[in-house]
N, C-alpha and C. Protein backbone atom coordinates (compact mmCIF):
# COMPACT_ATOMS: atom_id res chain seq x y z
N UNK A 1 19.41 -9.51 -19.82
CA UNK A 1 18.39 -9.41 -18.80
C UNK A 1 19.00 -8.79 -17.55
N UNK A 2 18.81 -7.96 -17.22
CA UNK A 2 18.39 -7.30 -15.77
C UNK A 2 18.85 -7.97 -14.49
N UNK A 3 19.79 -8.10 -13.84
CA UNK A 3 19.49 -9.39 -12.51
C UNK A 3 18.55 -7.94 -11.56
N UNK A 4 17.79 -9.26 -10.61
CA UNK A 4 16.87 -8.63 -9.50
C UNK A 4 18.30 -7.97 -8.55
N UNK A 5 17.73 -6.94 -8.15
CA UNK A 5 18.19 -6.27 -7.01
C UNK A 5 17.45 -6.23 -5.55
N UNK A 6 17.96 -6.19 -4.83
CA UNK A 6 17.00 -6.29 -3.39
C UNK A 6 16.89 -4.85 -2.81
N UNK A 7 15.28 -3.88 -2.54
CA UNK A 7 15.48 -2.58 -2.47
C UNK A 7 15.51 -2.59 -1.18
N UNK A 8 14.45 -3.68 -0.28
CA UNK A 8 14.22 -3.26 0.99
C UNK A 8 14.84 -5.07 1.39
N UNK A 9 14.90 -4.54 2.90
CA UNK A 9 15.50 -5.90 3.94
C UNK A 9 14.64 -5.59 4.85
N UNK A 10 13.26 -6.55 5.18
CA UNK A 10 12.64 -6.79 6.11
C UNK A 10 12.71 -7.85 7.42
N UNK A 11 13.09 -7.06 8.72
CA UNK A 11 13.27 -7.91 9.43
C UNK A 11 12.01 -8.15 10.36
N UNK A 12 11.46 -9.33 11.01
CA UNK A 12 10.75 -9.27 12.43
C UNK A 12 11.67 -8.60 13.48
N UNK A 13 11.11 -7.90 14.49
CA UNK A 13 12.30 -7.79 15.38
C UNK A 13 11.25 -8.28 17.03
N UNK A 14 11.98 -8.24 18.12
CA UNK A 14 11.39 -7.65 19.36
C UNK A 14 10.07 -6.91 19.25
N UNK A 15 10.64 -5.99 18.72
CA UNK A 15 9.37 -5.14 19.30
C UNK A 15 7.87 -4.69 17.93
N UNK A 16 8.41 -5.09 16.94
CA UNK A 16 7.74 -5.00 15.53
C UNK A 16 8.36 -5.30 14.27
N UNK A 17 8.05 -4.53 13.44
CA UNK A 17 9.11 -4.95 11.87
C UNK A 17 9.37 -3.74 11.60
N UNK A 18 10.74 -3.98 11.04
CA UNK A 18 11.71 -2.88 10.29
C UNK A 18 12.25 -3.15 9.03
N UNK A 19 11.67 -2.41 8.28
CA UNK A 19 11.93 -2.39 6.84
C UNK A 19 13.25 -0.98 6.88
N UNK A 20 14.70 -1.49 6.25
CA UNK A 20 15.28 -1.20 5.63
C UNK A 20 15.70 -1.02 4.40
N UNK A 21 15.87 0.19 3.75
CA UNK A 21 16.56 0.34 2.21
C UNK A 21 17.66 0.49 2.08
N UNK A 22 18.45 0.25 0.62
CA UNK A 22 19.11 0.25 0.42
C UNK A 22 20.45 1.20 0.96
N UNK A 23 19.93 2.18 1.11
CA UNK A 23 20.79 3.59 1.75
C UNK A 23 21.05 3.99 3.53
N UNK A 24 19.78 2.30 4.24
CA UNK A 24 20.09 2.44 5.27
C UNK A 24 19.00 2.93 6.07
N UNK A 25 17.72 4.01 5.51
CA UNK A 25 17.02 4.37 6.00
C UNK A 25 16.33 3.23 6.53
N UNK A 26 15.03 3.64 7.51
CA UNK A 26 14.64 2.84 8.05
C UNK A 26 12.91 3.39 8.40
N UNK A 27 12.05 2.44 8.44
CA UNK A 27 10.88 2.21 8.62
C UNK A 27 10.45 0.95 9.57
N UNK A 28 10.24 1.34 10.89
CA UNK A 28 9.83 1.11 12.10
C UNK A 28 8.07 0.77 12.33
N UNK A 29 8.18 -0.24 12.18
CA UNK A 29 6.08 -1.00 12.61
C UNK A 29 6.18 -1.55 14.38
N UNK A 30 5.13 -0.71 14.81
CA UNK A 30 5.01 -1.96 15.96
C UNK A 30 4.42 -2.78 15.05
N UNK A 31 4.07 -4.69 16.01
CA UNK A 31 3.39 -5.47 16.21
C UNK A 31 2.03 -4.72 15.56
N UNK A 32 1.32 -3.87 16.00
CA UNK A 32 0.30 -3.58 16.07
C UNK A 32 -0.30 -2.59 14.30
N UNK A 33 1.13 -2.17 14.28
CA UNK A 33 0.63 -1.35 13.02
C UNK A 33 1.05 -2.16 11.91
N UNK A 34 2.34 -3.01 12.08
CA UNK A 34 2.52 -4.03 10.87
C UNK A 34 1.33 -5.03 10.57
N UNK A 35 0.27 -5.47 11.54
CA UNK A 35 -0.54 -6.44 11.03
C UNK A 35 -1.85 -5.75 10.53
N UNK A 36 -1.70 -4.00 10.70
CA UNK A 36 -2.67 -2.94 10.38
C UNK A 36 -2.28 -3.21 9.02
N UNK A 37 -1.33 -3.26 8.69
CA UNK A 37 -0.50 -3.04 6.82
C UNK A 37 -0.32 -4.51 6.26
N UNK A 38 -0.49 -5.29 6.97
CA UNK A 38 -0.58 -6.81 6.61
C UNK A 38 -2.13 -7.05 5.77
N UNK A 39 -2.90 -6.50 6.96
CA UNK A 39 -4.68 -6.59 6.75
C UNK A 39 -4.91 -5.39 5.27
N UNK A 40 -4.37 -4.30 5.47
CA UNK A 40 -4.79 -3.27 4.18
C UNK A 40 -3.76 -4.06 2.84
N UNK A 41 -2.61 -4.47 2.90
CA UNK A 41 -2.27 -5.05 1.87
C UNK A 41 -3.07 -6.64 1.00
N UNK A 42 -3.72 -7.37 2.19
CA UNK A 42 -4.49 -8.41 2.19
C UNK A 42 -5.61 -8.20 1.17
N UNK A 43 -6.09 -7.46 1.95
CA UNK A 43 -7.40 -6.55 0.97
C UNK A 43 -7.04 -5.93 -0.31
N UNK A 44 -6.30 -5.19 -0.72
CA UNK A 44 -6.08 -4.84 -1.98
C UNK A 44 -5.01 -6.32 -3.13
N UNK A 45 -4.79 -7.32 -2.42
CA UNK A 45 -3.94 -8.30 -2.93
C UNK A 45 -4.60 -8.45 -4.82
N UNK A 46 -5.91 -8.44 -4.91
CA UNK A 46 -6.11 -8.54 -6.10
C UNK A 46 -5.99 -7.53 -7.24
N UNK A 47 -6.26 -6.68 -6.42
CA UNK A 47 -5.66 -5.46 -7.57
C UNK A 47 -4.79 -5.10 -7.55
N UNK A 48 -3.72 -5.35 -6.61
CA UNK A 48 -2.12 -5.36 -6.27
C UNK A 48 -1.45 -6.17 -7.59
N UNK A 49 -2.26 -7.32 -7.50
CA UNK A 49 -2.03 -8.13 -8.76
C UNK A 49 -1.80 -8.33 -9.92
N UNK A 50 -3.16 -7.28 -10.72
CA UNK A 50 -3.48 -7.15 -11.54
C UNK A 50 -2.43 -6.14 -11.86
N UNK A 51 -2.18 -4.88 -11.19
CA UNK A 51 -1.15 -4.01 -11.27
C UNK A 51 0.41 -4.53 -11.81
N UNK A 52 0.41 -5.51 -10.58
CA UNK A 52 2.00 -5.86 -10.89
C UNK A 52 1.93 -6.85 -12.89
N UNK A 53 1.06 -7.38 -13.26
CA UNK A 53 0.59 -8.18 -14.03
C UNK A 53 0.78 -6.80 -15.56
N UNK A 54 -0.15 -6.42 -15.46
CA UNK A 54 0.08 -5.23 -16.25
C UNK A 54 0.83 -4.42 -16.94
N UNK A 55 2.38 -4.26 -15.58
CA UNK A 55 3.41 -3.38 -15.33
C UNK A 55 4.73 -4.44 -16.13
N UNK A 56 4.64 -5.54 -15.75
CA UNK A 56 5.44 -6.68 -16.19
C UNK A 56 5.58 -7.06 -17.73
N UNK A 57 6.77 -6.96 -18.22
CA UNK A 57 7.20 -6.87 -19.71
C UNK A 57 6.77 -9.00 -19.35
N UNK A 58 6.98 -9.82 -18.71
CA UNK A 58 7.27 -10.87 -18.48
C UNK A 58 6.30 -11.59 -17.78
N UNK A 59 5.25 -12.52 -18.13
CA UNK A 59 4.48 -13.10 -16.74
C UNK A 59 5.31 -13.29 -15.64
N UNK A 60 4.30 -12.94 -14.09
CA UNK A 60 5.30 -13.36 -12.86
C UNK A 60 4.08 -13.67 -12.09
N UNK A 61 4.56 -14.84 -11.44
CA UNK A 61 3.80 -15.42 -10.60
C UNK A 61 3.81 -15.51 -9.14
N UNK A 62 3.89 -14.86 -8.14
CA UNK A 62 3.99 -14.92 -7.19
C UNK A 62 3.02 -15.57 -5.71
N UNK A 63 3.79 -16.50 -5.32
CA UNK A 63 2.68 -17.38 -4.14
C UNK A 63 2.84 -17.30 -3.12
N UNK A 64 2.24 -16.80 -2.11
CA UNK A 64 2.94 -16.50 -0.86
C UNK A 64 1.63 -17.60 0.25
């Protein structure tokens, strides 16, 4: 089996959230646009679902 790898490192910061990858790059949210991508991810959560469900050799259950 596979161990999980971690692609991105999401931090809160000061001034918004910064999603880092593996290589260092970086992706910069204010406050304002991270809870823009909070709300559009919210909304698609069920077919986000079904997707990840689908894609998965393995049931996975995820609860947030």
């Amino acid at each position: 089996m596979e161990r999980f790898t971690e692609k991105y490192t999401i931090r809160v910061t000061d001034s918004g959230v910064r999603m880092t990858d593996q290589e260092g790059n970086c992706l910069d949210f204010t406050a304002g646009e991270a809870l823009m991508l909070l709300d559009i991810l919210r909304n698609e959560e069920a077919e986000l679902n079904d997707m990840a469900e689908k894609a998965s050799p393995l049931p996975v259950n995820i609860r947030v």
